[in-house]
Protein backbone atom coordinates (compact mmCIF):
# COMPACT_ATOMS: atom_id res chain seq x y z
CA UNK A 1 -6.78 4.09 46.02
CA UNK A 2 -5.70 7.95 47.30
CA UNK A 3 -7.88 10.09 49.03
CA UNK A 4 -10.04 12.72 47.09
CA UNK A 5 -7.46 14.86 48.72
CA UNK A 6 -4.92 12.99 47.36
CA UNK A 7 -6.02 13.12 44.07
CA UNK A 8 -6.76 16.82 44.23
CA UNK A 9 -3.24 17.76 45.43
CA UNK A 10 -1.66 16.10 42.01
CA UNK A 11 -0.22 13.09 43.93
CA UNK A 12 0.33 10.13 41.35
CA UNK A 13 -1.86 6.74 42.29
CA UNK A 14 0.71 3.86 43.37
CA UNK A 15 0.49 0.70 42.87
CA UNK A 16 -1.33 -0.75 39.49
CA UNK A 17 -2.26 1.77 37.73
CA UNK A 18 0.36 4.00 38.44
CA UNK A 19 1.34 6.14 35.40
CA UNK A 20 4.37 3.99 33.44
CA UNK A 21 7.62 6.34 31.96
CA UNK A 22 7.65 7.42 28.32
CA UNK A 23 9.42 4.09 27.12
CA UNK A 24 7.23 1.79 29.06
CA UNK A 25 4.77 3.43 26.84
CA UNK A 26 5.99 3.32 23.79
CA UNK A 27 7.17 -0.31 23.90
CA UNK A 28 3.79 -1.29 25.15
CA UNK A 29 2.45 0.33 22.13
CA UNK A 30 4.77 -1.21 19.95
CA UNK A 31 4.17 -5.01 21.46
CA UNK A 32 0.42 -4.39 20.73
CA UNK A 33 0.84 -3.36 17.50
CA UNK A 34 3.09 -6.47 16.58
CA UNK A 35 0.42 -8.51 18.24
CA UNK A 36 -2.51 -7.23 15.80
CA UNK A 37 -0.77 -7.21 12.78
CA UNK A 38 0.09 -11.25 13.72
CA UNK A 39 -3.61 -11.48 13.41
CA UNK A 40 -4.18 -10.15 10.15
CA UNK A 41 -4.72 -12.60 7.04
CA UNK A 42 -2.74 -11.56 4.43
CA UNK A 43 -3.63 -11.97 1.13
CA UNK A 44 -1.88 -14.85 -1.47
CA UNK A 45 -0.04 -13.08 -4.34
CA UNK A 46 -2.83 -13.93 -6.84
CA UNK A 47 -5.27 -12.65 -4.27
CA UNK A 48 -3.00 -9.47 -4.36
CA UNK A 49 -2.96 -9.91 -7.99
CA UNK A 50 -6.77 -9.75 -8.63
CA UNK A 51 -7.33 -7.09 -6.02
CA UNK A 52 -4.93 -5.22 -8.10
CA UNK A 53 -6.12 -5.23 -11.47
CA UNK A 54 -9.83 -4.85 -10.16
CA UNK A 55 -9.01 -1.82 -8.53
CA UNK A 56 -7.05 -0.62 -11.71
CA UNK A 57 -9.94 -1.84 -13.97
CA UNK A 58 -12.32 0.43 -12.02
CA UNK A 59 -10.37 3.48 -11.85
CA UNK A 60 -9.86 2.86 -15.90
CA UNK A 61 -13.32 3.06 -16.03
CA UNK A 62 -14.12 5.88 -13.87
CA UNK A 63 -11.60 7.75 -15.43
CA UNK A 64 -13.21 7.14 -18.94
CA UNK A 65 -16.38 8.19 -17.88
CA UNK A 66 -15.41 11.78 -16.24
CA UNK A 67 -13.35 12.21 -19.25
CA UNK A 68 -16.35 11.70 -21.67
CA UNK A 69 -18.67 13.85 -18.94
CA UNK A 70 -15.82 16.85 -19.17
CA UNK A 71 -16.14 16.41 -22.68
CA UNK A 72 -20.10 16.67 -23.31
CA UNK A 73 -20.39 19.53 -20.74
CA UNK A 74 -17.56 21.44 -22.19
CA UNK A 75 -19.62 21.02 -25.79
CA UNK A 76 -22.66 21.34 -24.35
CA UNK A 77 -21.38 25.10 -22.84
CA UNK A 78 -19.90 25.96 -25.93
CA UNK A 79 -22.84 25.64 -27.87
CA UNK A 80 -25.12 27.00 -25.32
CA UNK A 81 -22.66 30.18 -24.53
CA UNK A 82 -21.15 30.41 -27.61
């Protein structure tokens, strides 16, 4: 470990954790990412399927009921403002 002077000064620790170059870096990053997404449990394609139309579905939905909102409030300022 380098002295408090050491470390003051700007001198770079040796040894373990010693500061890696720009590409050590970036292919360390790269090997973790790899790693995680070999974790991840991807979805079947009817999974993806169902996910799909549920989230379409909803938005549908949503969509309808903003729409008819817009609409009443629009009518609803009309006849109050004229």
């Amino acid at each position: 470990m380098p002295s408090r002077r050491d470390r003051k000064r700007g001198k770079k620790a040796e040894g373990k954790r010693a500061k890696k170059g720009l590409f050590a870096r970036t292919a360390l990053f790269y090997r973790q990412i790899i790693a995680e997404l070999r974790k991840v449990v991807w979805p079947t394609r009817s999974e993806l399927t169902q996910y799909t139309t549920v989230v379409v579905v909803f938005v549908v939905v949503v969509m309808g009921l903003v729409a008819s909102m817009d609409y009443g409030f629009s009518k609803l300022s009309l006849w109050v403002f004229g």
